[in-house]
N, C-alpha and C. Protein backbone atom coordinates (compact mmCIF):
# COMPACT_ATOMS: atom_id res chain seq x y z
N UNK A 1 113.87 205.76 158.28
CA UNK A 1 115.16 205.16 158.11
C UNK A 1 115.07 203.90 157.24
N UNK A 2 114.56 202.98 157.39
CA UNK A 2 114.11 201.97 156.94
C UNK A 2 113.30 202.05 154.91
N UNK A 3 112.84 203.11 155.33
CA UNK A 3 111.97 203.28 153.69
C UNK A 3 113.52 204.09 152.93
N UNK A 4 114.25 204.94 153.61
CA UNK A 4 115.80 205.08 153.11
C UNK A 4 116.48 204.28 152.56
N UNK A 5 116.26 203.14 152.98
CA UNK A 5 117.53 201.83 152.84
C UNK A 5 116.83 201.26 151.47
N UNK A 6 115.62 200.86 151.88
CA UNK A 6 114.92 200.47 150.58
C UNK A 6 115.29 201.07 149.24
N UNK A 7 114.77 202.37 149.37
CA UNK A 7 115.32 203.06 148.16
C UNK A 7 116.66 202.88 147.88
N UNK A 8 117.51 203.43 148.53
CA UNK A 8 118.81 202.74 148.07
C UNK A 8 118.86 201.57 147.44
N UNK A 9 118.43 200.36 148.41
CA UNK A 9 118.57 199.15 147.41
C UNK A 9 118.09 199.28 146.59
N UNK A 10 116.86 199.85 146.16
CA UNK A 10 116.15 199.74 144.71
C UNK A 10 117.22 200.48 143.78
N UNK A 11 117.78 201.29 144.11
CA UNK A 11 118.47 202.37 143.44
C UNK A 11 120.08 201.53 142.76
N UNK A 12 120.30 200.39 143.91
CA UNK A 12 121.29 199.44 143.22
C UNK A 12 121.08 198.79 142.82
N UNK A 13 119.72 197.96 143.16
CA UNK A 13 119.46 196.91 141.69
C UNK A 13 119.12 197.72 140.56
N UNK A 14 118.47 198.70 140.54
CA UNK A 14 118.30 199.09 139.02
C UNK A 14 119.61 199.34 138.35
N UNK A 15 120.40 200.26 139.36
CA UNK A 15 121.64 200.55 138.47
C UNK A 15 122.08 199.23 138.08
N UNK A 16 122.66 198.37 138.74
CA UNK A 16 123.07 196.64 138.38
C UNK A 16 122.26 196.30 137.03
N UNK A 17 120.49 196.66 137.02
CA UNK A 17 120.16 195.76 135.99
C UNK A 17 120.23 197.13 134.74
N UNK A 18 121.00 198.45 135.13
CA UNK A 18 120.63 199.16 133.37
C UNK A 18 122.27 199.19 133.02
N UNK A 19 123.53 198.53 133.84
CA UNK A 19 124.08 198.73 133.48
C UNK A 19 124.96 197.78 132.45
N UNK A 20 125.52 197.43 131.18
CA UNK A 20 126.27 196.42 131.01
C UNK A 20 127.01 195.94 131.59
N UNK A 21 126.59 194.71 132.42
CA UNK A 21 127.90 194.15 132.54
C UNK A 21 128.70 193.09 131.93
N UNK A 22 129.51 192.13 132.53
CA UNK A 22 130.50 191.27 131.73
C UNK A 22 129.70 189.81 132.69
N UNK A 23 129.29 188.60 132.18
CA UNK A 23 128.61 187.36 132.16
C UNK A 23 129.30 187.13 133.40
N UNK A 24 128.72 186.77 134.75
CA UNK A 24 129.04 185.92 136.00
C UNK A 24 129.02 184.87 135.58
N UNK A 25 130.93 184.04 136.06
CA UNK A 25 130.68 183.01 135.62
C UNK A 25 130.70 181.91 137.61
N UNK A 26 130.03 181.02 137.34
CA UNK A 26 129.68 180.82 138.49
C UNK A 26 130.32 179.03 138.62
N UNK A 27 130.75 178.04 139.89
CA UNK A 27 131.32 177.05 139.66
C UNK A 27 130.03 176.22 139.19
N UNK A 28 130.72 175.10 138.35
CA UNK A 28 130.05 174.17 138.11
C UNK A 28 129.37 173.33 139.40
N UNK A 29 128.16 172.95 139.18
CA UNK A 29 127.65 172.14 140.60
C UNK A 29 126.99 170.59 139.68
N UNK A 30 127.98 169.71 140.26
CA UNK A 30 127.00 168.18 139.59
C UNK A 30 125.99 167.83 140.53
N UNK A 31 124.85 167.82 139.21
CA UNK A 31 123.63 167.70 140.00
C UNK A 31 122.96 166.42 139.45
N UNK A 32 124.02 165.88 139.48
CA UNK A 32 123.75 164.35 139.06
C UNK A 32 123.85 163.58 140.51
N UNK A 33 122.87 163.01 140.41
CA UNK A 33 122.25 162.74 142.16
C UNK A 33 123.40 161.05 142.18
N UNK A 34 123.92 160.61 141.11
CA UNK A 34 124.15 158.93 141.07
C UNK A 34 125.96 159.01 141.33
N UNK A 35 126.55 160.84 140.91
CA UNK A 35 128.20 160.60 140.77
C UNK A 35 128.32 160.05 142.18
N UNK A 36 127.71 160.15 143.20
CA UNK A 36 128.69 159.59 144.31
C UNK A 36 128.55 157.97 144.18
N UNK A 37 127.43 157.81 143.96
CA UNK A 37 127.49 156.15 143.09
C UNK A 37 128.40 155.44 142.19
N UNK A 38 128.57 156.84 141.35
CA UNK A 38 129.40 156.20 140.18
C UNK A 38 131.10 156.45 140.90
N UNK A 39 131.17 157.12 141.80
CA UNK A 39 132.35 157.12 141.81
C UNK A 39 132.87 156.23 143.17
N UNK A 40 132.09 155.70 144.07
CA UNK A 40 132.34 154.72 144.80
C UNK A 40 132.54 152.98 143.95
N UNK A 41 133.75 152.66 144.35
CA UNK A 41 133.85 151.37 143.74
C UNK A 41 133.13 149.91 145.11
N UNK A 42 132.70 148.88 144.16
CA UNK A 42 132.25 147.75 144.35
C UNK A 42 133.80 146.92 144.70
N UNK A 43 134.57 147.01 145.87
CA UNK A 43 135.98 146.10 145.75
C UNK A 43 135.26 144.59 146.20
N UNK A 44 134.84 144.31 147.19
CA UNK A 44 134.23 143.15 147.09
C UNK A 44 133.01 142.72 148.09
N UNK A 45 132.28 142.64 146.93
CA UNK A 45 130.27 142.52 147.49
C UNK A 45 129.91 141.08 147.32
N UNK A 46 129.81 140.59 148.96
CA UNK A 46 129.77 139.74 149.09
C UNK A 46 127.99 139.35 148.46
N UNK A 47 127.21 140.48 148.75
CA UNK A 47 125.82 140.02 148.33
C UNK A 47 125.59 141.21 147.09
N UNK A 48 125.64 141.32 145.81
CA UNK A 48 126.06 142.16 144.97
C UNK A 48 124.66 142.84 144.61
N UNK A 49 123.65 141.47 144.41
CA UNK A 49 122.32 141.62 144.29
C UNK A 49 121.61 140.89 145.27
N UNK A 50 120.04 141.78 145.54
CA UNK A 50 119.13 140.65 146.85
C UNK A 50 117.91 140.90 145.32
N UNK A 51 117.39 139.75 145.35
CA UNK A 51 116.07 139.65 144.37
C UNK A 51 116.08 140.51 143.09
N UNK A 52 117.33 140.16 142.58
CA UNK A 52 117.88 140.85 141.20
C UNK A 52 117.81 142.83 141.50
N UNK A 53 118.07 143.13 142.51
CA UNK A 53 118.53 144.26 142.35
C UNK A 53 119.47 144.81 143.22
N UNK A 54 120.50 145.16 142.62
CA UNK A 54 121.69 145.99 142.98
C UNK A 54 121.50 146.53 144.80
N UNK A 55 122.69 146.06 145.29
CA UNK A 55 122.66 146.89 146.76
C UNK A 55 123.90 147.25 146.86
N UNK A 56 123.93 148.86 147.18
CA UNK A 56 125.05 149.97 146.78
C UNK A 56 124.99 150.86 147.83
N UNK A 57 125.99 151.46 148.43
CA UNK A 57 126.08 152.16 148.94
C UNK A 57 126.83 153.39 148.69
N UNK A 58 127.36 154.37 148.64
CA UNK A 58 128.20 155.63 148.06
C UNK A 58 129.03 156.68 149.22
N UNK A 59 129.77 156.45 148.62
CA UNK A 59 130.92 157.57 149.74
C UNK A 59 131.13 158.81 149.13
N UNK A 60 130.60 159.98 150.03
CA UNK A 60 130.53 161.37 149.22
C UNK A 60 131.90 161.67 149.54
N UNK A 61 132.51 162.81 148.82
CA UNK A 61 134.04 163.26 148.45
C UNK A 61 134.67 163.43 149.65
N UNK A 62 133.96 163.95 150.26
CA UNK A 62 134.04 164.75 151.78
C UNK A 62 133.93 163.49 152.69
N UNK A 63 133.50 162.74 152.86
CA UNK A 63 133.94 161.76 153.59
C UNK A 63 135.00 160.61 152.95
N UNK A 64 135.29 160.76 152.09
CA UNK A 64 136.58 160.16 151.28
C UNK A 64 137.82 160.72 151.55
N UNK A 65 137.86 161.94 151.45
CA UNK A 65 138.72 163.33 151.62
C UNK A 65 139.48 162.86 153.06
N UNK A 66 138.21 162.86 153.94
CA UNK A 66 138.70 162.75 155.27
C UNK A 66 139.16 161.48 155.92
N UNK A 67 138.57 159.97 155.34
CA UNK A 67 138.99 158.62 155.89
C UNK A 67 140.45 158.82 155.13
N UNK A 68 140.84 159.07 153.66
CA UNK A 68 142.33 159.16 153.38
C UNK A 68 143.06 160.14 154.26
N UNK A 69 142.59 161.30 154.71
CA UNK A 69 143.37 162.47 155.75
C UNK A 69 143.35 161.26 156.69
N UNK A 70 143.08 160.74 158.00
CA UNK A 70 143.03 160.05 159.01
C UNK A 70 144.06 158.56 158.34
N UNK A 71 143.62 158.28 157.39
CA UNK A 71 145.05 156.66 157.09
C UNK A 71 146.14 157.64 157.33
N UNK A 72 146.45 158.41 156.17
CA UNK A 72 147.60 159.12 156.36
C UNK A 72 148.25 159.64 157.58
N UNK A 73 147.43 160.27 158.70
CA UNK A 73 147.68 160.84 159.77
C UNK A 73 148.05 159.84 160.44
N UNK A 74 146.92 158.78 160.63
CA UNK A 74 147.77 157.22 161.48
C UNK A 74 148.82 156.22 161.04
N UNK A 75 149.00 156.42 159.28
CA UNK A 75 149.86 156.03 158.96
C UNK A 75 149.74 154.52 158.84
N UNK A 76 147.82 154.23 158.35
CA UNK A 76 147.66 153.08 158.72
C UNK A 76 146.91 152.71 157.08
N UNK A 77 147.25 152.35 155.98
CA UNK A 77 146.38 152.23 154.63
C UNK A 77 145.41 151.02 154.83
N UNK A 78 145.26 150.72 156.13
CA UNK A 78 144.40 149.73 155.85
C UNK A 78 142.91 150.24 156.64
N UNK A 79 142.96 151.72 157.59
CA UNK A 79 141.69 152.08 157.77
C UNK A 79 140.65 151.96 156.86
N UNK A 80 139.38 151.56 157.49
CA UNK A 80 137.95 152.04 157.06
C UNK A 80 137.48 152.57 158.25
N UNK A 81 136.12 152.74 157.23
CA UNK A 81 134.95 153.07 158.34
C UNK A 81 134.25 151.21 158.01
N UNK A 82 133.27 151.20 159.56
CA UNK A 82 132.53 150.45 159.25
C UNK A 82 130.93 150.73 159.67
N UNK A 83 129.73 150.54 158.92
CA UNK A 83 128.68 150.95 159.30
C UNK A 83 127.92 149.44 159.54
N UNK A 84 127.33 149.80 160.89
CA UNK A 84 126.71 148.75 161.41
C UNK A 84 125.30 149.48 161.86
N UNK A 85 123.97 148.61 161.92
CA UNK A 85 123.00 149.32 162.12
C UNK A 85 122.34 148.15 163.15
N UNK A 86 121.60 148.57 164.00
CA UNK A 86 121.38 147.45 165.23
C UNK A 86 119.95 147.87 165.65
N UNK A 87 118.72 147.14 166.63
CA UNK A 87 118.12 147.86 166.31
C UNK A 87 118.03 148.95 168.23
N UNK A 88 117.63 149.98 168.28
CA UNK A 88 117.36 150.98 169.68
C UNK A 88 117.04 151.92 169.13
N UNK A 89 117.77 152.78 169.88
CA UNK A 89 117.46 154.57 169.64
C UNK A 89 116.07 154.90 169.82
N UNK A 90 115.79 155.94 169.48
CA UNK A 90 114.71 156.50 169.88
C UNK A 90 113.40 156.15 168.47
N UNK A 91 113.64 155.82 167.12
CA UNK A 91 112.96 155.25 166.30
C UNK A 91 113.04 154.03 165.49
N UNK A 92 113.74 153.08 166.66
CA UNK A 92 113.45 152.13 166.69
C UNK A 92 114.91 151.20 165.76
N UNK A 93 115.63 151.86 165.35
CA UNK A 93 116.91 150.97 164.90
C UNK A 93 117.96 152.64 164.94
N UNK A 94 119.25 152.10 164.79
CA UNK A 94 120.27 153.21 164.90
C UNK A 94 121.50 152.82 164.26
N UNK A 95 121.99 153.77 163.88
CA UNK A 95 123.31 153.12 163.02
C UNK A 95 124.63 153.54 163.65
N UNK A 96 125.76 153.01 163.18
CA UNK A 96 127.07 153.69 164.13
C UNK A 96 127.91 153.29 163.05
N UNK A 97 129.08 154.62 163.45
CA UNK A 97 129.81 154.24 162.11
C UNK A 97 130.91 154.61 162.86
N UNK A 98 131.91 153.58 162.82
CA UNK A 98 132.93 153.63 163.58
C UNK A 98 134.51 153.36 162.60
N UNK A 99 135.27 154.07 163.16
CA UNK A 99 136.45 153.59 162.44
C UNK A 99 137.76 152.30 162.67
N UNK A 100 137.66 151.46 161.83
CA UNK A 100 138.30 150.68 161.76
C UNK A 100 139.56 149.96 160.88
N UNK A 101 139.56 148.81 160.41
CA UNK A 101 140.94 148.67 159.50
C UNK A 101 140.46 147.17 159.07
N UNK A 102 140.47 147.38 157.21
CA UNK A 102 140.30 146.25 156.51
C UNK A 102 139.98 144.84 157.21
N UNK A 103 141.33 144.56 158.18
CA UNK A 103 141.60 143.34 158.36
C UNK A 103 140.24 143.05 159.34
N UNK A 104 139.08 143.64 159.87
CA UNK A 104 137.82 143.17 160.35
C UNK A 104 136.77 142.92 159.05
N UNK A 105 137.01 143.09 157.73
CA UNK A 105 136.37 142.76 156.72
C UNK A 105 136.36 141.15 156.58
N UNK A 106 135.03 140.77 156.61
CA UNK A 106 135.10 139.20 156.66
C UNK A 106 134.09 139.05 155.73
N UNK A 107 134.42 138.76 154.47
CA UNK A 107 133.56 137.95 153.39
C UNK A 107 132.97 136.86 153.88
N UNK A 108 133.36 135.60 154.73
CA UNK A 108 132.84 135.20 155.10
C UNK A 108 131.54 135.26 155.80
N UNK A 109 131.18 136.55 156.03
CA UNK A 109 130.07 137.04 156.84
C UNK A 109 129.38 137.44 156.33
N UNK A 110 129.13 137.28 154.83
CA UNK A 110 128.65 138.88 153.90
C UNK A 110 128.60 139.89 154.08
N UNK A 111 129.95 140.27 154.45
CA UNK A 111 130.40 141.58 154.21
C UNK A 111 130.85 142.10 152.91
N UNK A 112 130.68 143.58 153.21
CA UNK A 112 130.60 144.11 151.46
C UNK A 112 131.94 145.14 151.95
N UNK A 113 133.05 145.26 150.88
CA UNK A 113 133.52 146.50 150.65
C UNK A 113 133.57 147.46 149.63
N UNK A 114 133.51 148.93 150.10
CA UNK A 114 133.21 149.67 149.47
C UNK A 114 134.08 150.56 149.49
N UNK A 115 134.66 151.31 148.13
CA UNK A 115 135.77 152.66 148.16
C UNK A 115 135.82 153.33 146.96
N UNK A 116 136.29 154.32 147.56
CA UNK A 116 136.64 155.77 146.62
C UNK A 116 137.41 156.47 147.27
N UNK A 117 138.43 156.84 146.33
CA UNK A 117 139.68 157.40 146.52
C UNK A 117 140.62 157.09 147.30
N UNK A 118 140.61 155.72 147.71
CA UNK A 118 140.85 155.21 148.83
C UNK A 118 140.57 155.52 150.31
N UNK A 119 139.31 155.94 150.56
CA UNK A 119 138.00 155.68 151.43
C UNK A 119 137.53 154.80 151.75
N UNK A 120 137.37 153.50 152.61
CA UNK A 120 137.15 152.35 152.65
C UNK A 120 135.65 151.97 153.57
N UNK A 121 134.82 151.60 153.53
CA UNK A 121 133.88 151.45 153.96
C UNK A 121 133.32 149.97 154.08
N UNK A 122 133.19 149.06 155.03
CA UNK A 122 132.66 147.90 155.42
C UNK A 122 131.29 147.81 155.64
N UNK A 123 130.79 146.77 155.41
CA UNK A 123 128.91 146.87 155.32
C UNK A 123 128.65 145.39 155.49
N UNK A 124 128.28 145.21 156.71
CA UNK A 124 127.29 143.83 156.67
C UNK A 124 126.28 143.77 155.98
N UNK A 125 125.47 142.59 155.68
CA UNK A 125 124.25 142.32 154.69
C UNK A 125 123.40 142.70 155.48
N UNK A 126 122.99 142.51 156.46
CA UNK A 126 121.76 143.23 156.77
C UNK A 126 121.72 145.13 156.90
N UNK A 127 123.13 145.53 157.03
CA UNK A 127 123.32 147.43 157.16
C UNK A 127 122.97 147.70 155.48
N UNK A 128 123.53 146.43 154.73
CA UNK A 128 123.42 147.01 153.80
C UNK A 128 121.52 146.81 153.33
N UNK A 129 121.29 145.90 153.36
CA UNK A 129 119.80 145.60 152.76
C UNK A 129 118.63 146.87 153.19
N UNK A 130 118.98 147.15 154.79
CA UNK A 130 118.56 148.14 154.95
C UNK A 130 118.60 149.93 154.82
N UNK A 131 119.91 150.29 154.83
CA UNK A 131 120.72 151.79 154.06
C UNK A 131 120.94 151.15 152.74
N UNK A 132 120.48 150.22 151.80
CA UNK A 132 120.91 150.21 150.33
C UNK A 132 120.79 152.20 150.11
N UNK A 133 121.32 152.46 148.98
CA UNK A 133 121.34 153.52 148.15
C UNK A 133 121.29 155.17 149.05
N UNK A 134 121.64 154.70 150.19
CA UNK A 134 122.49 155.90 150.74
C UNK A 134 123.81 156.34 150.82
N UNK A 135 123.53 157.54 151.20
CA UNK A 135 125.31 157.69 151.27
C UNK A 135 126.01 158.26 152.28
N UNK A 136 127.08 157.81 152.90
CA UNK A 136 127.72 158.32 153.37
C UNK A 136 128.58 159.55 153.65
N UNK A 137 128.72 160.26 154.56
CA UNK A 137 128.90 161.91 154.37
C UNK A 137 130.06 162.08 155.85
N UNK A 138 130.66 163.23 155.49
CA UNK A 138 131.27 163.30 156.78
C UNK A 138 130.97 165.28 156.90
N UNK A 139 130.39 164.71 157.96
CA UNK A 139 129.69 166.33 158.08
C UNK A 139 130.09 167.37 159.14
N UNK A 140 130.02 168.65 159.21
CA UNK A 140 130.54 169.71 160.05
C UNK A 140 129.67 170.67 160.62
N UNK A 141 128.85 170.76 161.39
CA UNK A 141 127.82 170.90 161.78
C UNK A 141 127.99 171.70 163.49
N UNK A 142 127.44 172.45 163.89
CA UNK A 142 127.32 173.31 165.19
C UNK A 142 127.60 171.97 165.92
N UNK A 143 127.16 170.80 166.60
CA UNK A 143 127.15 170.18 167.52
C UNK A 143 128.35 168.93 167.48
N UNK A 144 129.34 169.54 166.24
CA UNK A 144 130.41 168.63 166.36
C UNK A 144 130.09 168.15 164.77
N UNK A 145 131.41 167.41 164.57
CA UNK A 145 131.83 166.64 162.99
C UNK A 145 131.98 165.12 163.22
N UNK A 146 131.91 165.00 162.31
CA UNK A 146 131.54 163.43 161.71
C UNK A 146 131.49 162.50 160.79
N UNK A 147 131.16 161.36 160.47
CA UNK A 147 130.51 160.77 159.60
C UNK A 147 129.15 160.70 159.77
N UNK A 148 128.48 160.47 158.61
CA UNK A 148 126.68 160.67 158.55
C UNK A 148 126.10 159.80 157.85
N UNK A 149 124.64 159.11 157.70
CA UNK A 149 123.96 158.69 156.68
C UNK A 149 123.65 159.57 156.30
N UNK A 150 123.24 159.72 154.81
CA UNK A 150 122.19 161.05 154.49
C UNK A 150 121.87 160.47 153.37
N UNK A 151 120.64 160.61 153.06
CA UNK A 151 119.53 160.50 151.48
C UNK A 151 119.55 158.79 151.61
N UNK A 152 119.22 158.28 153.23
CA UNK A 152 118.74 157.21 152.89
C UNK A 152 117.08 156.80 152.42
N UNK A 153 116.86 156.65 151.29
CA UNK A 153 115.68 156.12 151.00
C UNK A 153 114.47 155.37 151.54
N UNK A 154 115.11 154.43 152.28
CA UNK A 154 114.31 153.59 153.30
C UNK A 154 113.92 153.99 154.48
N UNK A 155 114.64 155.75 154.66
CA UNK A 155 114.60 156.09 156.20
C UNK A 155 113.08 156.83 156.32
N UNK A 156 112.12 156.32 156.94
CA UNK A 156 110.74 157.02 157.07
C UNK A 156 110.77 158.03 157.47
N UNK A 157 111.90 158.21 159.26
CA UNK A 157 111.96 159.48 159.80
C UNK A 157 113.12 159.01 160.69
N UNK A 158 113.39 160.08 161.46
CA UNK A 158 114.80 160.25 162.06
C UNK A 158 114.73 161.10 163.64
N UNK A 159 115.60 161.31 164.47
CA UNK A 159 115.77 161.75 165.42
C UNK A 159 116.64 162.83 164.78
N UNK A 160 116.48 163.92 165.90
CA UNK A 160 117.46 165.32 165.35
C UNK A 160 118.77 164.49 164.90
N UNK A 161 119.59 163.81 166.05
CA UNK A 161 120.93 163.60 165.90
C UNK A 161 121.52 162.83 164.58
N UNK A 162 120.18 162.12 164.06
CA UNK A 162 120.31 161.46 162.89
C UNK A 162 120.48 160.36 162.91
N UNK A 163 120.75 159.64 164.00
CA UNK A 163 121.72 157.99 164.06
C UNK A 163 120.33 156.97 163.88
N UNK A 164 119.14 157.78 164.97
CA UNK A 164 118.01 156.70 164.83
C UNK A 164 117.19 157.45 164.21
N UNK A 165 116.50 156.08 163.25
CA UNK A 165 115.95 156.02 162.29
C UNK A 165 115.03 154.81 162.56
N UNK A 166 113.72 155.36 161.05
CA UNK A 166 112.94 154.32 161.57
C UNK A 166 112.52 154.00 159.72
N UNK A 167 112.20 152.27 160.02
CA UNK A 167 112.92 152.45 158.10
C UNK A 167 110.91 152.02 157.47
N UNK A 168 111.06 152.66 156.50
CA UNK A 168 109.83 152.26 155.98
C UNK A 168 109.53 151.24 155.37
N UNK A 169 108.82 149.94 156.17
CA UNK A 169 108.70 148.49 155.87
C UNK A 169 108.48 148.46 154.56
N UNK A 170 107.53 149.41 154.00
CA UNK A 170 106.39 148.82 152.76
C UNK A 170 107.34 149.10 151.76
N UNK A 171 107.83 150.04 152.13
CA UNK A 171 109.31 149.92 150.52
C UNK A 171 110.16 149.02 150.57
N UNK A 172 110.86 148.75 151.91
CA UNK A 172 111.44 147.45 151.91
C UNK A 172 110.92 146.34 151.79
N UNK A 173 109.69 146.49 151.70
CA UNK A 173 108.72 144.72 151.13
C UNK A 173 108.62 144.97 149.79
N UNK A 174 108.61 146.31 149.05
CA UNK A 174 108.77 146.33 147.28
C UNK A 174 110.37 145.85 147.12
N UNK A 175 110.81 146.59 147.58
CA UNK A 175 112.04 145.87 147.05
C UNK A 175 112.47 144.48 147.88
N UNK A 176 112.21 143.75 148.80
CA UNK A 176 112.84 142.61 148.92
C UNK A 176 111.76 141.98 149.01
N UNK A 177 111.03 141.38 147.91
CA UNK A 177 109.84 140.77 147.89
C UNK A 177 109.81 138.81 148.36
N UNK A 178 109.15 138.58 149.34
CA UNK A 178 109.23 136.95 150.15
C UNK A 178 109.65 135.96 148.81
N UNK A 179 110.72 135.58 149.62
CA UNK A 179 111.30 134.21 148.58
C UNK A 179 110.39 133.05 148.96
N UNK A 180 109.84 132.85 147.99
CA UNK A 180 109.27 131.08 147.36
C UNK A 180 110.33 130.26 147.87
């Protein structure tokens, strides 16, 4: 039964590859690793640079998509998210990303804001120094949906659930090298 099926399939890929067909055209995929970078705006960074280099964070579409679905639904344009990172969990620091509204944005604090598409995202200086150049995601997943870190750089390793993390010192000592 089994050596049946085979043949068959062989019998449809060949036909597929002797027959002409007309060019699959397939969607475009940007595989430009920086558009969620480029398309998150800098509204106001309280710490813009630490030791002359850029600290950025990025809001993927899909979690943009969804903080504007939720203003709209509450009827509130001044929601964000805010990501705060503290240290517990199971590898040793953990992050939480909770939803909130502009008016807890305090420059005074070095706080950073961040948006796209009107997606709003709050970042203390230390969430940020440590998640620099990750991004934010809002994800759909068997065990429930969300917001997410994902492709943080600094993250050494992680717990399944993702929240704790454990960050890799020696890159964070290349990039934030002891002030004189």
């Amino acid at each position: 039964m089994k050596r049946y099926g085979i043949q068959i399939l062989k019998q449809q890929i060949r036909f597929q590859s002797t027959t002409p067909t007309t060019p699959l055209k397939f969607k475009k995929l940007s595989l430009d690793k920086n558009s969620d970078f480029t398309a998150t705006k800098i509204i106001n960074q309280q710490l813009s640079q630490y030791n002359n280099l850029p600290l950025q964070l990025a809001i993927t579409e899909s979690a943009s998509k969804k903080l504007h679905k939720l203003s709209e639904e509450e009827g509130k344009s001044n929601l964000a998210l805010r990501l705060v990172v503290s240290s517990g969990g199971c590898h040793g620091f953990q992050y939480d990303l909770k939803i909130t509204n502009t008016d807890e944005f305090k420059p005074e604090n070095n706080d950073s804001l961040f948006e796209r598409n009107g997606g709003k995202l709050i970042v203390d200086k230390d969430a940020l120094e440590i998640m620099r150049d990750s991004k934010i995601d809002y994800v759909k997943e068997l065990i429930g949906e969300g917001f997410k870190v994902i492709e943080s750089p600094l993250t050494k390793s992680s717990c399944g659930c993702g929240s704790s993390f454990d960050v890799d010192f020696e890159k964070l000592e290349k990039l934030n090298p002891p002030e004189k």
